[in-house]
Protein backbone atom coordinates (compact mmCIF):
# COMPACT_ATOMS: atom_id res chain seq x y z
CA UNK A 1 132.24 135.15 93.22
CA UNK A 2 133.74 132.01 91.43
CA UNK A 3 133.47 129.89 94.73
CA UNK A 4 129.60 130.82 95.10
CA UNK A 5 129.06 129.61 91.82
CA UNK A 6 131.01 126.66 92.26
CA UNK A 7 129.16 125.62 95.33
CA UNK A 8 125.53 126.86 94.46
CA UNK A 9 126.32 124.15 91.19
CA UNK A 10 127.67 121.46 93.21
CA UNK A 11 124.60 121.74 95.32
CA UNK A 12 122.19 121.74 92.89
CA UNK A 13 124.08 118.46 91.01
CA UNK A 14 123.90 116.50 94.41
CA UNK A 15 120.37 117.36 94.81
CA UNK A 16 119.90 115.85 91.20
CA UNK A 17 121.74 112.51 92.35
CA UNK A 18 119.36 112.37 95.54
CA UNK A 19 116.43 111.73 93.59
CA UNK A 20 117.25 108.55 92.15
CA UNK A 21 117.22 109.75 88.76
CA UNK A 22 113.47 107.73 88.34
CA UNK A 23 111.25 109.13 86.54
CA UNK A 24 107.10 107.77 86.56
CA UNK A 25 104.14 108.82 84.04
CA UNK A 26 102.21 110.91 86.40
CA UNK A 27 99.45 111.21 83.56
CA UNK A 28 99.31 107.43 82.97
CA UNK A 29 98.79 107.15 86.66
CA UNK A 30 96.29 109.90 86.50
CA UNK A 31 94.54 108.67 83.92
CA UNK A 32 94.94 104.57 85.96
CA UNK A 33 93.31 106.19 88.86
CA UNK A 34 90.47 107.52 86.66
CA UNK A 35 89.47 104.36 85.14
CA UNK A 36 89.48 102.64 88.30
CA UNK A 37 87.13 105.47 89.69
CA UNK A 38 84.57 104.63 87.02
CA UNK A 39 85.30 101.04 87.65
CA UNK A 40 83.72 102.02 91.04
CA UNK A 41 81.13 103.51 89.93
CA UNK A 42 80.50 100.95 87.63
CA UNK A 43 79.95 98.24 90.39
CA UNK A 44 77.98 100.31 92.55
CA UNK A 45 75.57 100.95 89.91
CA UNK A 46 75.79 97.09 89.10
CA UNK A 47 75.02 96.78 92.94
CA UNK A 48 72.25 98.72 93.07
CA UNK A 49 70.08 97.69 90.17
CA UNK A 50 67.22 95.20 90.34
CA UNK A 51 67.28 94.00 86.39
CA UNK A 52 70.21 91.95 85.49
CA UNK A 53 70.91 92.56 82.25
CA UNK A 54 71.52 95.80 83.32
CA UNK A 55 73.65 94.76 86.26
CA UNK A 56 75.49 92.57 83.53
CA UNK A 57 76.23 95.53 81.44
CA UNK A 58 77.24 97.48 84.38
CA UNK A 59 79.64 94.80 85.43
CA UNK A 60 81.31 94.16 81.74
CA UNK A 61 81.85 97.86 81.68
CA UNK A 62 83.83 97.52 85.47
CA UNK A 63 85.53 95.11 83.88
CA UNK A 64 86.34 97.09 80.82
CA UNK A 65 87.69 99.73 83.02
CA UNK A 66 89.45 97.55 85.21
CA UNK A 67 91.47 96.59 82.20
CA UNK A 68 92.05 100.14 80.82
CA UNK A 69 93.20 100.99 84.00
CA UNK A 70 95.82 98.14 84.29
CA UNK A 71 97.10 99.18 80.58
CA UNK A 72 97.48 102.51 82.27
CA UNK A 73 99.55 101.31 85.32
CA UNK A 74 101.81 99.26 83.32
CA UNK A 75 102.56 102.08 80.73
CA UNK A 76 103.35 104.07 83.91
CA UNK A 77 106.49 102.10 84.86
């Protein structure tokens, strides 16, 4: 019974040390890949309206997105 134990633990331990032991920030890449969504959508709204103030709005708030998402990426790492 010891020597089952003894394996099933080493096992498990050298599966650990497989992975690398690195670790990401799943939600700050969740929450990267969001914000670049609505930067997107952003630009295709920009894209597809005829009065440019509102296409300059649209494309500030890309831009503002853009940014949020590289904050998120780089908090990821």
């Amino acid at each position: 019974m010891k020597k089952i134990l003894i394996v099933a633990a080493t096992a498990g331990l050298m599966s650990l040390a497989a992975c690398n032991g690195g670790t990401t920030n799943t939600t700050a890449e969740n929450v990267a890949e969001s914000h670049e969504a609505n930067a997107a959508i952003y630009d295709e709204a920009a894209d597809n309206t005829s009065n440019a103030t509102a296409e300059a709005v649209l494309e500030n708030a890309a831009d503002v997105e853009e940014n949020k998402a590289d904050a998120a990426e780089a908090n990821a790492h």
